[in-house]
PDB file of N, CA and C in Angstrom:
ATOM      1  N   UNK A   1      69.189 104.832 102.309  1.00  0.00           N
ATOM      2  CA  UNK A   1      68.609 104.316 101.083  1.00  0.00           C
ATOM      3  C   UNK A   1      69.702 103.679 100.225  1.00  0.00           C
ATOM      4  N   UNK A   2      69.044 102.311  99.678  1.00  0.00           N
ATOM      5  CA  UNK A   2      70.294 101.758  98.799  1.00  0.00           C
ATOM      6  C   UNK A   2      70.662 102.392  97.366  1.00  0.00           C
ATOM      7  N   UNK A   3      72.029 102.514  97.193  1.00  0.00           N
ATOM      8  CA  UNK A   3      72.281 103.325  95.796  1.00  0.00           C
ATOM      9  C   UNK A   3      71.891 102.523  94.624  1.00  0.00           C
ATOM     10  N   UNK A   4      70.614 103.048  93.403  1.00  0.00           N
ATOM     11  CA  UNK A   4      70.761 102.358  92.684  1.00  0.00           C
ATOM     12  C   UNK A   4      72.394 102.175  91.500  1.00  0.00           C
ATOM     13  N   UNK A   5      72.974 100.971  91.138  1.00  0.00           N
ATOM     14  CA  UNK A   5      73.449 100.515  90.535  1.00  0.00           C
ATOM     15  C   UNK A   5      73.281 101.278  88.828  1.00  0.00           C
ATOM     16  N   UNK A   6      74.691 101.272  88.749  1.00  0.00           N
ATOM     17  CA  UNK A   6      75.018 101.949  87.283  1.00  0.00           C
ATOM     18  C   UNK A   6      75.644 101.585  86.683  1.00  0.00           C
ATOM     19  N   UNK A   7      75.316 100.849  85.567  1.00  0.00           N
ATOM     20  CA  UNK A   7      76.213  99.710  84.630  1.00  0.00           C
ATOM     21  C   UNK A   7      77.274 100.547  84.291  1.00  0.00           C
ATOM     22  N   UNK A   8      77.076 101.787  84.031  1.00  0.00           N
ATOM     23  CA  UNK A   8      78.273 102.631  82.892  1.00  0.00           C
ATOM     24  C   UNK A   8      79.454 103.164  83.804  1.00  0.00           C
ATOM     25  N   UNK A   9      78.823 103.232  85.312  1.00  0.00           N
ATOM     26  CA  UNK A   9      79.725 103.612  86.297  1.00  0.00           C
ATOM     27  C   UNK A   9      80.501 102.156  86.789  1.00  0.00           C
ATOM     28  N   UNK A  10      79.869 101.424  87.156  1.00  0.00           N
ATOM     29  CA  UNK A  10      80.846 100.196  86.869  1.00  0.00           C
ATOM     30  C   UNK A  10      81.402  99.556  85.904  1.00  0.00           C
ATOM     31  N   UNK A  11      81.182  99.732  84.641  1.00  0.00           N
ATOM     32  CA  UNK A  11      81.818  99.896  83.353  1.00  0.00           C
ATOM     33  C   UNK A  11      83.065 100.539  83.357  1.00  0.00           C
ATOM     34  N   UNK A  12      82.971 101.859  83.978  1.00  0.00           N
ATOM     35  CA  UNK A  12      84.091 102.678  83.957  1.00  0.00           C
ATOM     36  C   UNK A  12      85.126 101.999  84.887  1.00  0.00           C
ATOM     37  N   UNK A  13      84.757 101.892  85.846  1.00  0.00           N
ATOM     38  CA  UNK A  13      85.897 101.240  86.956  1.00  0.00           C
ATOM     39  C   UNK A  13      85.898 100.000  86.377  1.00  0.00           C
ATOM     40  N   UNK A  14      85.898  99.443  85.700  1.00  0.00           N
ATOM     41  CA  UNK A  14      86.424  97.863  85.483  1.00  0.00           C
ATOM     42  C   UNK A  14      87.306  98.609  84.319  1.00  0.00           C
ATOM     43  N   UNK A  15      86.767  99.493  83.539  1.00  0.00           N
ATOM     44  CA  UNK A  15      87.963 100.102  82.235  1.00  0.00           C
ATOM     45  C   UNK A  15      89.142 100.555  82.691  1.00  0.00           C
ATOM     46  N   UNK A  16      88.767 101.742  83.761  1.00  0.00           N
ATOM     47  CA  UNK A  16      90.310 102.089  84.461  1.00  0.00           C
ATOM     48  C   UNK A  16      91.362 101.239  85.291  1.00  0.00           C
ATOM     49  N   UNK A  17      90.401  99.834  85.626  1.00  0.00           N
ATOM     50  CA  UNK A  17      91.513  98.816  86.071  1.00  0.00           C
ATOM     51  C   UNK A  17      91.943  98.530  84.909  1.00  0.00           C
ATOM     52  N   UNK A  18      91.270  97.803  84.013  1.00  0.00           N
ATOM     53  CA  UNK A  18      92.095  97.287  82.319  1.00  0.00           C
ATOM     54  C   UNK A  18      93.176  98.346  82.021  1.00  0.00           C
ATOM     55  N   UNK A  19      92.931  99.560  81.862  1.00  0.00           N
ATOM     56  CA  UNK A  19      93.859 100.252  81.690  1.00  0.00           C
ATOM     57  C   UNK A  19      95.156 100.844  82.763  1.00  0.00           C
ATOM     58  N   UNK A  20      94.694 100.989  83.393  1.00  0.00           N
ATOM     59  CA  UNK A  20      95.978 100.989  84.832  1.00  0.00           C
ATOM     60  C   UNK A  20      97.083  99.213  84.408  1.00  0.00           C
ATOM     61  N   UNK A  21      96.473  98.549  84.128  1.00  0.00           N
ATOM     62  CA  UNK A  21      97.041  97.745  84.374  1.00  0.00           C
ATOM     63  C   UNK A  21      98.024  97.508  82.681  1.00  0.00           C
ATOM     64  N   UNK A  22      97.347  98.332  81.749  1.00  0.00           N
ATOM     65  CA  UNK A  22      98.056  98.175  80.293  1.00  0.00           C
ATOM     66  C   UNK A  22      97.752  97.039  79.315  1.00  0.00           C
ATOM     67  N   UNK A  23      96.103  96.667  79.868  1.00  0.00           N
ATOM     68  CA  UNK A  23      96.030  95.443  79.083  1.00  0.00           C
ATOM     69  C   UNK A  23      95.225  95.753  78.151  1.00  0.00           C
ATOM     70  N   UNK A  24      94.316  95.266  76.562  1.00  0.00           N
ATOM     71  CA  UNK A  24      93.763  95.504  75.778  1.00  0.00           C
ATOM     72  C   UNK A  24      92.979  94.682  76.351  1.00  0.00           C
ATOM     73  N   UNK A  25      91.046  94.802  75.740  1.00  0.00           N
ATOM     74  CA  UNK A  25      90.091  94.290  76.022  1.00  0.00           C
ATOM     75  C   UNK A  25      90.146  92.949  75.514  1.00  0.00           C
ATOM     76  N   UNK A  26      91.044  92.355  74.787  1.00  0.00           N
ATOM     77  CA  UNK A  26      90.947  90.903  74.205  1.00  0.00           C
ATOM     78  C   UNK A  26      91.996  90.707  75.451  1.00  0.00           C
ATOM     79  N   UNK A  27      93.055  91.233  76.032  1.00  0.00           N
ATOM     80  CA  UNK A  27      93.723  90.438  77.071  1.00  0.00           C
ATOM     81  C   UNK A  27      92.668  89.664  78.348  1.00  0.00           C
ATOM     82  N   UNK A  28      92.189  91.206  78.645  1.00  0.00           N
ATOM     83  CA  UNK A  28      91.212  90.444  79.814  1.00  0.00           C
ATOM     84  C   UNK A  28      90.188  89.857  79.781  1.00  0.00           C
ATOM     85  N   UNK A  29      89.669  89.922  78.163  1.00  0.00           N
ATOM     86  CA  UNK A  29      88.619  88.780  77.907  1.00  0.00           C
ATOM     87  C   UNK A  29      88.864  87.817  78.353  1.00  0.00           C
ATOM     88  N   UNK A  30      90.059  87.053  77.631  1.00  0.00           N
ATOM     89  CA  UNK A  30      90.804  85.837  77.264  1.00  0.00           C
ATOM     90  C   UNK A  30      91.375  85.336  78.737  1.00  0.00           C
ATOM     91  N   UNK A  31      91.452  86.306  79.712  1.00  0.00           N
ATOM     92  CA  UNK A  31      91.824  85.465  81.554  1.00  0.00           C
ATOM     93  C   UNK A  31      90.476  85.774  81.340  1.00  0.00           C
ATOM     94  N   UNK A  32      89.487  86.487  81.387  1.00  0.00           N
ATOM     95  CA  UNK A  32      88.052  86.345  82.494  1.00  0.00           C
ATOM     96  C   UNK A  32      87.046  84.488  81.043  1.00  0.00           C
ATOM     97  N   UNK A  33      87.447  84.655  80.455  1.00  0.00           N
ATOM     98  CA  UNK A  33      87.342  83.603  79.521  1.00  0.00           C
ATOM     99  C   UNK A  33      86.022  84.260  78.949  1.00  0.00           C
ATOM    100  N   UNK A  34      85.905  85.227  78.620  1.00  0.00           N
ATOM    101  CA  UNK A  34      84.877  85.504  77.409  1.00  0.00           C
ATOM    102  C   UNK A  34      84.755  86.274  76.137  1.00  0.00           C
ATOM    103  N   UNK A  35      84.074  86.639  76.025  1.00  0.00           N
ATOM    104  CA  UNK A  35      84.265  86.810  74.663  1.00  0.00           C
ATOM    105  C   UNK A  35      84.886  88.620  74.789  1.00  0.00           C
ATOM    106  N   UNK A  36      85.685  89.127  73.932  1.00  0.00           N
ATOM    107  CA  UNK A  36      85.684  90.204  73.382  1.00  0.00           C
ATOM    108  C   UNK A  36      84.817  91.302  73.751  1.00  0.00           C
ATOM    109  N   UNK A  37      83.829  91.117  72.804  1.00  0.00           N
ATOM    110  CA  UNK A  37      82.920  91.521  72.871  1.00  0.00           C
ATOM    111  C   UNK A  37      81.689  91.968  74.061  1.00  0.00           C
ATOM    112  N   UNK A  38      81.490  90.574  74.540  1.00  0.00           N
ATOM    113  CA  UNK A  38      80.858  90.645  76.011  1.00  0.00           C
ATOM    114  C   UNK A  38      81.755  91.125  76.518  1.00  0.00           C
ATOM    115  N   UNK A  39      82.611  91.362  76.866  1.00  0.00           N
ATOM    116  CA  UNK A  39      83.803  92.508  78.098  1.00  0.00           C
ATOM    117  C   UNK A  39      83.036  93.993  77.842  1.00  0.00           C
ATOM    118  N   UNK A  40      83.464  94.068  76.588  1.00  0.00           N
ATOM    119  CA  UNK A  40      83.076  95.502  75.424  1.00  0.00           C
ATOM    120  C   UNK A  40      82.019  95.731  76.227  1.00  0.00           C
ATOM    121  N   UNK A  41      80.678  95.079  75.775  1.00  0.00           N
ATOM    122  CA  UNK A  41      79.570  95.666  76.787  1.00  0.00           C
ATOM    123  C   UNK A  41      79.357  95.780  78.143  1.00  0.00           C
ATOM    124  N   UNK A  42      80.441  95.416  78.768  1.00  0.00           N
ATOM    125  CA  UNK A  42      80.357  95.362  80.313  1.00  0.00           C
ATOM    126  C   UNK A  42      81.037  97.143  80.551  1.00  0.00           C
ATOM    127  N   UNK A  43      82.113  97.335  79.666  1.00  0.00           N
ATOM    128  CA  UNK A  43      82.783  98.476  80.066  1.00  0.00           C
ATOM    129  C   UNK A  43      82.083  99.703  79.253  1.00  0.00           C
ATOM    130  N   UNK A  44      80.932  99.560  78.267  1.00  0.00           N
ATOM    131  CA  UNK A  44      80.479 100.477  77.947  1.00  0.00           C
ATOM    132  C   UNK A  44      79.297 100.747  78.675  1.00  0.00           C
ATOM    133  N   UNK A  45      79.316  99.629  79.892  1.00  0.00           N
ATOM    134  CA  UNK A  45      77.626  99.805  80.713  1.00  0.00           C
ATOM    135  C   UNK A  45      76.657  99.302  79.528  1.00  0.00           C
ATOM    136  N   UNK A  46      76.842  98.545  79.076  1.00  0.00           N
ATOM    137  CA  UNK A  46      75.598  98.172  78.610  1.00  0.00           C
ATOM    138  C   UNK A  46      74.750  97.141  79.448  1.00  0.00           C
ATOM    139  N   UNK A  47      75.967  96.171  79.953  1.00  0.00           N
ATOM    140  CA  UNK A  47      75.472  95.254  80.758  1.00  0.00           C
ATOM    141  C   UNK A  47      76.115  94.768  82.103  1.00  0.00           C
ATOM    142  N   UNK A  48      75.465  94.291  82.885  1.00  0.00           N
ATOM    143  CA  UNK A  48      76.407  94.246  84.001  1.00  0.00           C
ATOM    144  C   UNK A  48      77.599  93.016  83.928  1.00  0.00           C
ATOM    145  N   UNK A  49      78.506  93.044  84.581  1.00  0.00           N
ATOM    146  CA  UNK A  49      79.196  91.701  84.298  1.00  0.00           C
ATOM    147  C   UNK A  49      78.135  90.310  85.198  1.00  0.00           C
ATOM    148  N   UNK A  50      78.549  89.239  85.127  1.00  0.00           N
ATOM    149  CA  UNK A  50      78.080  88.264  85.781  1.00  0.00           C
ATOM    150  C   UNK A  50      78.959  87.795  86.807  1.00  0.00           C
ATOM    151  N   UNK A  51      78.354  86.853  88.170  1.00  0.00           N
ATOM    152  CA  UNK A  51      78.581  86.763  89.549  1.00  0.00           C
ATOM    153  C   UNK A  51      79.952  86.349  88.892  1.00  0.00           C
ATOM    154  N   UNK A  52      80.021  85.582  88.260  1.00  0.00           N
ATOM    155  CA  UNK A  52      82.195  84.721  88.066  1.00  0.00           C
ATOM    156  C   UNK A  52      82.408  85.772  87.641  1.00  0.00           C
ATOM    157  N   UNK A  53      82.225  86.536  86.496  1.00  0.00           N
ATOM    158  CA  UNK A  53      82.560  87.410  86.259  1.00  0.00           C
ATOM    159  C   UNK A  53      83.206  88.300  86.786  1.00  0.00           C
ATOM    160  N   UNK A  54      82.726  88.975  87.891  1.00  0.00           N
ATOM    161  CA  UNK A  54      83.139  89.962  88.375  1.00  0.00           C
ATOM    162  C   UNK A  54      83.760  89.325  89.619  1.00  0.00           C
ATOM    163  N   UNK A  55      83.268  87.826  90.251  1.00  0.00           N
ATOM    164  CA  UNK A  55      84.802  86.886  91.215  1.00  0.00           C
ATOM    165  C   UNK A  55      85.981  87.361  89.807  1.00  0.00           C
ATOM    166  N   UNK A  56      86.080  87.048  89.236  1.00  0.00           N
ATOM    167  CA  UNK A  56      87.372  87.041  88.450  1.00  0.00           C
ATOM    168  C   UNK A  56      88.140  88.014  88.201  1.00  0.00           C
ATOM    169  N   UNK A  57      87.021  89.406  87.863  1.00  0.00           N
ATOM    170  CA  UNK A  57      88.053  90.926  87.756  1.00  0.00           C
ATOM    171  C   UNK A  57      88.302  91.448  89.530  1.00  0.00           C
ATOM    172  N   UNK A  58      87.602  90.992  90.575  1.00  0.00           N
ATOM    173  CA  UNK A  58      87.776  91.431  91.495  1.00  0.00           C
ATOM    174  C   UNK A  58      88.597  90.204  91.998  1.00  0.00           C
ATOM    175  N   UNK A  59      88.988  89.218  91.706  1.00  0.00           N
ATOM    176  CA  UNK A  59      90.633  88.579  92.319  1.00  0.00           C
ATOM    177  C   UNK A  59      91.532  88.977  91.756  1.00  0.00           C
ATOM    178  N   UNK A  60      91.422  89.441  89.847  1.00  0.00           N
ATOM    179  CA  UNK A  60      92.463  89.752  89.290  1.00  0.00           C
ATOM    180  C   UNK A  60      93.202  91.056  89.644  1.00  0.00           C
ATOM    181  N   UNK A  61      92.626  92.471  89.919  1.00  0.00           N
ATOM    182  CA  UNK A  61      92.918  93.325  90.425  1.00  0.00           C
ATOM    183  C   UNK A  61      92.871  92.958  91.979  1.00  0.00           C
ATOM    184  N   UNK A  62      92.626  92.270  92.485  1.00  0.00           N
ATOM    185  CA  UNK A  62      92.655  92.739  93.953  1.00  0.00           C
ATOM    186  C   UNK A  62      91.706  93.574  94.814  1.00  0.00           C
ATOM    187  N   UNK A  63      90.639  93.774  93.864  1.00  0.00           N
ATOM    188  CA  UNK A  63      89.720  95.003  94.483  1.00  0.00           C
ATOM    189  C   UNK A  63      88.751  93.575  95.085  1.00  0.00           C
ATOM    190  N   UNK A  64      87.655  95.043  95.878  1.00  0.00           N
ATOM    191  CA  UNK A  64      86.510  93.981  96.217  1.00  0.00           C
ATOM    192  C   UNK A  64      85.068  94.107  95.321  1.00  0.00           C
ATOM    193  N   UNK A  65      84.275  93.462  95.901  1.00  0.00           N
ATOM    194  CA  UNK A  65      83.130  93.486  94.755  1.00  0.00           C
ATOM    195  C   UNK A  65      82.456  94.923  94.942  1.00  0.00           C
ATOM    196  N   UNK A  66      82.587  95.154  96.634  1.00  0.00           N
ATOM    197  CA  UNK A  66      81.638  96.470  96.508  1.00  0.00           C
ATOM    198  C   UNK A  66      82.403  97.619  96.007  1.00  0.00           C
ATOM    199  N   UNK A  67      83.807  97.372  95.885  1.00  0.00           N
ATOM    200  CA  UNK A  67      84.601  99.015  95.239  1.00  0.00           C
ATOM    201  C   UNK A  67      84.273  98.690  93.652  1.00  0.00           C
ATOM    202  N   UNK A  68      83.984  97.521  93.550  1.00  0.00           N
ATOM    203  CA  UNK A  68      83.714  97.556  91.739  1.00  0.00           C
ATOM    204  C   UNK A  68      82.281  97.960  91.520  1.00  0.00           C
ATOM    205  N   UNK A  69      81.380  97.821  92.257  1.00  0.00           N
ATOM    206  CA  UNK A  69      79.857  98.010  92.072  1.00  0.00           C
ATOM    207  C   UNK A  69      79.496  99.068  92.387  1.00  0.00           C
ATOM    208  N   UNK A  70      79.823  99.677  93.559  1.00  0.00           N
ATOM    209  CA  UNK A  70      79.899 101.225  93.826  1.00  0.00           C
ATOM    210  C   UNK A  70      80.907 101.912  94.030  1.00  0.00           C
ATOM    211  N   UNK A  71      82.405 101.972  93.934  1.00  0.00           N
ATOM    212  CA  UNK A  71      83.386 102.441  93.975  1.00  0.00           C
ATOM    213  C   UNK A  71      83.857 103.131  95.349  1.00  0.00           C
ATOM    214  N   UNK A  72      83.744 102.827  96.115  1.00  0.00           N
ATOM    215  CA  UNK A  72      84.139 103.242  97.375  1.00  0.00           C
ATOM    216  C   UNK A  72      84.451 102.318  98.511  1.00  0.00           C
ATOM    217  N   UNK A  73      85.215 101.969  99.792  1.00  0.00           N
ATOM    218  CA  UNK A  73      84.970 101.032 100.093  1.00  0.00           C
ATOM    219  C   UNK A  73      84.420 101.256 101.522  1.00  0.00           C
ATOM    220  N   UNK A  74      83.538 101.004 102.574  1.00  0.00           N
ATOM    221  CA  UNK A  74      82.699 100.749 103.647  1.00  0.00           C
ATOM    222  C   UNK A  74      83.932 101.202 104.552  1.00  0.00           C
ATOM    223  N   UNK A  75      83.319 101.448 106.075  1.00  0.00           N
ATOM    224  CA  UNK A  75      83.972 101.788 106.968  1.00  0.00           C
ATOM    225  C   UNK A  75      83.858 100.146 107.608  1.00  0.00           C
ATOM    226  N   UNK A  76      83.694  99.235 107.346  1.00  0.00           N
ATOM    227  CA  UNK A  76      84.579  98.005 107.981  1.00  0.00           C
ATOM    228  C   UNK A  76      85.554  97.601 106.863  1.00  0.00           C
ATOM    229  N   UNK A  77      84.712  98.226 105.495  1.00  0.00           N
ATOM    230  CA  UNK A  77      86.112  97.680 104.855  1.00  0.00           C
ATOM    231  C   UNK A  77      87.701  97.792 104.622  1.00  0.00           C
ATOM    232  N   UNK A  78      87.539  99.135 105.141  1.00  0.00           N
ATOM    233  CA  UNK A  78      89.042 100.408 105.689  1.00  0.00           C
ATOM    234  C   UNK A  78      89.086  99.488 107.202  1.00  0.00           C
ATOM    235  N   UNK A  79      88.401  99.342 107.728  1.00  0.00           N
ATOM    236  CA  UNK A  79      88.585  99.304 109.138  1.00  0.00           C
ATOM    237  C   UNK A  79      89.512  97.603 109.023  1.00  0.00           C
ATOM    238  N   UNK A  80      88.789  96.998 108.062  1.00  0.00           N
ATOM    239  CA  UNK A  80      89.592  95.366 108.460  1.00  0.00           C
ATOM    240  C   UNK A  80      91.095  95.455 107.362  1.00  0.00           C
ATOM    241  N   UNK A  81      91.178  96.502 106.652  1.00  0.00           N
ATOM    242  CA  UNK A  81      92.208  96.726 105.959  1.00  0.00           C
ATOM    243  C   UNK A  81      93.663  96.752 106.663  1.00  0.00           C
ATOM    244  N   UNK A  82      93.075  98.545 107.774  1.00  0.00           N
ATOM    245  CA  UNK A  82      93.829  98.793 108.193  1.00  0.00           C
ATOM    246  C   UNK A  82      94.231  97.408 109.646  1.00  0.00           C
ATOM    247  N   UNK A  83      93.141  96.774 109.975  1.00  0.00           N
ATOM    248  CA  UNK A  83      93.945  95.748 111.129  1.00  0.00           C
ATOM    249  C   UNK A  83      94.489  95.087 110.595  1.00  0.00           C
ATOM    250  N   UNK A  84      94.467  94.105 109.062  1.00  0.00           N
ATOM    251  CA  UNK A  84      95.172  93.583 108.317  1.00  0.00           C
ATOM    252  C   UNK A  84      97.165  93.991 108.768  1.00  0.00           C
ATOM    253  N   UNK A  85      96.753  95.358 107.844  1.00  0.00           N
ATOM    254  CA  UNK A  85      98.092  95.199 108.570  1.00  0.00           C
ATOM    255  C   UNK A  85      98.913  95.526 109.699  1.00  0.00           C
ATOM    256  N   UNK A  86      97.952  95.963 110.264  1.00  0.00           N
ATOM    257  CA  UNK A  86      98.616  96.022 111.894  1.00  0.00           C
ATOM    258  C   UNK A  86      98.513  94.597 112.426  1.00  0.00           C
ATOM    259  N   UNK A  87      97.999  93.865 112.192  1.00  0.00           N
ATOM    260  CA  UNK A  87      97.856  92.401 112.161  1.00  0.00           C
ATOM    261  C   UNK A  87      99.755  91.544 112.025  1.00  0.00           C
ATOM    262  N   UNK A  88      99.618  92.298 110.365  1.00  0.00           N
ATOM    263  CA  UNK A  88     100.717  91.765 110.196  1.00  0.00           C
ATOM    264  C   UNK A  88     102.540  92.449 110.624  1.00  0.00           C
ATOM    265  N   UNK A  89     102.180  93.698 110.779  1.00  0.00           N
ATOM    266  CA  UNK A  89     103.679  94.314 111.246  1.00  0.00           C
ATOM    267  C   UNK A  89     103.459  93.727 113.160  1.00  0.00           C
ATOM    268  N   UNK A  90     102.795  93.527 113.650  1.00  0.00           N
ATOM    269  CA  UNK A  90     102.199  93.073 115.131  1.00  0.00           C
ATOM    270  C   UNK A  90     103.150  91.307 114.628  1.00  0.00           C
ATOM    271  N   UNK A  91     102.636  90.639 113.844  1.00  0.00           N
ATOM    272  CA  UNK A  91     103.157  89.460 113.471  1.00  0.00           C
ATOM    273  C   UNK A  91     104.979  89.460 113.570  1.00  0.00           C
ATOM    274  N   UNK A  92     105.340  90.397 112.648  1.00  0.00           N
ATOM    275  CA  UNK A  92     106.595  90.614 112.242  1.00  0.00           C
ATOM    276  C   UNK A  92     107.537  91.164 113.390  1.00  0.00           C
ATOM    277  N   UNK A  93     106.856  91.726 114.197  1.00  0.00           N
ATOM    278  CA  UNK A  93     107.672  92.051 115.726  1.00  0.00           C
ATOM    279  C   UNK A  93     107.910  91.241 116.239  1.00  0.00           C
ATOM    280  N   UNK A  94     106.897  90.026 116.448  1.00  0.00           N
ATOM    281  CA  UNK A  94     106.541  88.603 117.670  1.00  0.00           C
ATOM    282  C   UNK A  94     108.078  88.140 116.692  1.00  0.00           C
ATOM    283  N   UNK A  95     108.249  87.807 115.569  1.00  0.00           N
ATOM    284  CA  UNK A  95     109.041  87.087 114.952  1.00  0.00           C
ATOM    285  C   UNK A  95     110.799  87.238 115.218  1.00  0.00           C
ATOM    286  N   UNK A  96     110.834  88.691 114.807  1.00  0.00           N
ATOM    287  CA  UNK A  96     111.800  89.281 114.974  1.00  0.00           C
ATOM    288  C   UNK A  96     111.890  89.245 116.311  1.00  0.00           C
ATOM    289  N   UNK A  97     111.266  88.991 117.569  1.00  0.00           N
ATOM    290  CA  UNK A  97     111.733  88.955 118.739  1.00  0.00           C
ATOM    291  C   UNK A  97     112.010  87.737 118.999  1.00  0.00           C
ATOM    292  N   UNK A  98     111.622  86.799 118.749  1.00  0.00           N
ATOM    293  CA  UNK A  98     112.206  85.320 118.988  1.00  0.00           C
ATOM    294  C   UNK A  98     112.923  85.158 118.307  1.00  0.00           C
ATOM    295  N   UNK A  99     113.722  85.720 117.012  1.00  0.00           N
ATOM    296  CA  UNK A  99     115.256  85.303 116.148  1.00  0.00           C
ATOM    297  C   UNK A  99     116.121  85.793 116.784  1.00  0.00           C
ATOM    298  N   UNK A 100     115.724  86.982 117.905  1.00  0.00           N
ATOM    299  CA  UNK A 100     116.952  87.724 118.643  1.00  0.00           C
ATOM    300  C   UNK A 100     117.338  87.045 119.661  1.00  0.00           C
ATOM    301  N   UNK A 101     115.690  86.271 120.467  1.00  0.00           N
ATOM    302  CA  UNK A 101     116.034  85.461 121.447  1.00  0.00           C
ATOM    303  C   UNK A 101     116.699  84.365 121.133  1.00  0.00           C
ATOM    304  N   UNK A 102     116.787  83.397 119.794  1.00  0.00           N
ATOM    305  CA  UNK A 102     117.426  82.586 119.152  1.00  0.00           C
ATOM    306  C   UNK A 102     118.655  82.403 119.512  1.00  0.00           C
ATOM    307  N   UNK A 103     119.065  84.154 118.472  1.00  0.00           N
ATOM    308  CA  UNK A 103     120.633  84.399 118.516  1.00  0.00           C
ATOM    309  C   UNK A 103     121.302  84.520 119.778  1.00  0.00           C
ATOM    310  N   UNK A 104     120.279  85.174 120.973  1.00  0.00           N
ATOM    311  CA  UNK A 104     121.206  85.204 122.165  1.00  0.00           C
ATOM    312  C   UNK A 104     121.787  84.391 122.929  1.00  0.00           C
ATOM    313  N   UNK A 105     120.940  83.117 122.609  1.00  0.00           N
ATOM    314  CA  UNK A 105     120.690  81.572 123.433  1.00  0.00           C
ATOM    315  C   UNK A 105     121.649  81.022 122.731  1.00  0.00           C
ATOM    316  N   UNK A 106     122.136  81.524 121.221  1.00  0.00           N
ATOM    317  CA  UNK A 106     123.128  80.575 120.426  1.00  0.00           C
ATOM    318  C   UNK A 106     124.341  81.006 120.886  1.00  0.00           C
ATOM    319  N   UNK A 107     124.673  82.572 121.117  1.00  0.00           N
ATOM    320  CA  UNK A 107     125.670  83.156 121.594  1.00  0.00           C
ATOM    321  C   UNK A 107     126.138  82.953 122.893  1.00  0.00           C
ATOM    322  N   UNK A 108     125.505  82.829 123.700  1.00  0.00           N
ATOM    323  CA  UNK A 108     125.130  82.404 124.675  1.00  0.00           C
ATOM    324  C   UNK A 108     126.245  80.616 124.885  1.00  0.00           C
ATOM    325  N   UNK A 109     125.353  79.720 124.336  1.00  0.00           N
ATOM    326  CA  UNK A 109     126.247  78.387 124.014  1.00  0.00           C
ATOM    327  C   UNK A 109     127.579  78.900 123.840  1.00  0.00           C
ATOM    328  N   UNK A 110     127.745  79.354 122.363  1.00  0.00           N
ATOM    329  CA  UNK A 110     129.199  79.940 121.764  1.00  0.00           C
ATOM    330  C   UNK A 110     130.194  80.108 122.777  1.00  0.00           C
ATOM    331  N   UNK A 111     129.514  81.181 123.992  1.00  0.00           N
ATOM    332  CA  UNK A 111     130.329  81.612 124.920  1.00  0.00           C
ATOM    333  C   UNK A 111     131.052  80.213 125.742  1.00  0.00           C
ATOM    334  N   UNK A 112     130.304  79.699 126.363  1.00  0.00           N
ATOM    335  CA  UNK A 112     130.002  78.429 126.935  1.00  0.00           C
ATOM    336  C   UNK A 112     131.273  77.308 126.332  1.00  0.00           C
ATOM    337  N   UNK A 113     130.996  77.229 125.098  1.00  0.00           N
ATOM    338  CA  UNK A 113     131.153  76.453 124.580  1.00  0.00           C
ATOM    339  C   UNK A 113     133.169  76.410 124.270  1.00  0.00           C
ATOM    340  N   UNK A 114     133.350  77.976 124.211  1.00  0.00           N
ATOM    341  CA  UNK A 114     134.841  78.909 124.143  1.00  0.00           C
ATOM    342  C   UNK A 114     135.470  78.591 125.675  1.00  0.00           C
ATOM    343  N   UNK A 115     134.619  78.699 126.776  1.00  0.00           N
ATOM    344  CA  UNK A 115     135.370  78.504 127.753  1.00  0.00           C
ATOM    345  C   UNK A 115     135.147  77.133 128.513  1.00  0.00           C
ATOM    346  N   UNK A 116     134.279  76.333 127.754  1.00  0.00           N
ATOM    347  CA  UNK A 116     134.225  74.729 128.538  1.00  0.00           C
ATOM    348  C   UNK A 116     133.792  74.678 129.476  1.00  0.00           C
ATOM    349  N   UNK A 117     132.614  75.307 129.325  1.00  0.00           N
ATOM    350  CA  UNK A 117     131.536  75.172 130.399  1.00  0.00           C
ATOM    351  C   UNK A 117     130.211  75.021 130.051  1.00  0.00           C
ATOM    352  N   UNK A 118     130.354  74.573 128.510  1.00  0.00           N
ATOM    353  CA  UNK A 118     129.127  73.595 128.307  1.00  0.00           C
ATOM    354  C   UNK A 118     128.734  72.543 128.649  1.00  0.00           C
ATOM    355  N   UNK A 119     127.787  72.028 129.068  1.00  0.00           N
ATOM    356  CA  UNK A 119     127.428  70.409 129.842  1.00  0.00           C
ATOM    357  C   UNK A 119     126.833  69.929 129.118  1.00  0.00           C
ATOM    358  N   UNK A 120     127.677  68.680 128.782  1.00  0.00           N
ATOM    359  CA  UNK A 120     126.646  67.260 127.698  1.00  0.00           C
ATOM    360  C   UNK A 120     125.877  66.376 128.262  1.00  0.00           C
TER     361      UNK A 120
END
């Protein structure tokens, strides 16, 4: 069954990002471009934020829409997290193995190159 939606509970998590982050409610008005006020009622649950709206606090923090709407995130959403970065340390090996192969091929010359048995 789908969870109904709770302005005051997503209110709250958009407050504890503002505050984790040390900003006053006129800071993040003024990037999400609205008013004061309208923020005010978003974090007291009065109202929900709107679709840019909440694109904007969920690029600014980095979160996604569903950890802001229901606070938790999905088992693909852990799941593409964690390949993310196995993705990327997997990346950073391939790399680091061809700068070694680089260096060996340069050392390699060097040697070559010390005893005149490089060919032009």
């Amino acid at each position: 069954m789908q969870e109904i939606l709770s302005k005051v509970h997503v209110g709250e998590r958009i407050k504890n990002l503002r505050l984790g982050h040390n900003l006053s409610q006129a800071a993040i008005a003024n990037i999400l471009n609205i008013s004061r006020s309208n923020y005010s009622q978003i974090e007291l649950g009065n109202q929900f934020p709107t679709f840019d709206t909440l694109h904007l606090i969920a690029r600014y923090y980095s979160k996604s829409y569903e950890w802001i709407l229901h606070g938790e995130l999905n088992d693909s959403e852990n799941y593409k997290a964690v390949n993310k970065f196995e993705s990327l340390i997997i990346n950073l090996e391939e790399t680091l193995i061809g700068f070694k192969k680089a260096i060996e091929n340069l050392e390699q010359q060097l040697v070559e190159i010390r005893t005149g048995k490089l060919k032009e």
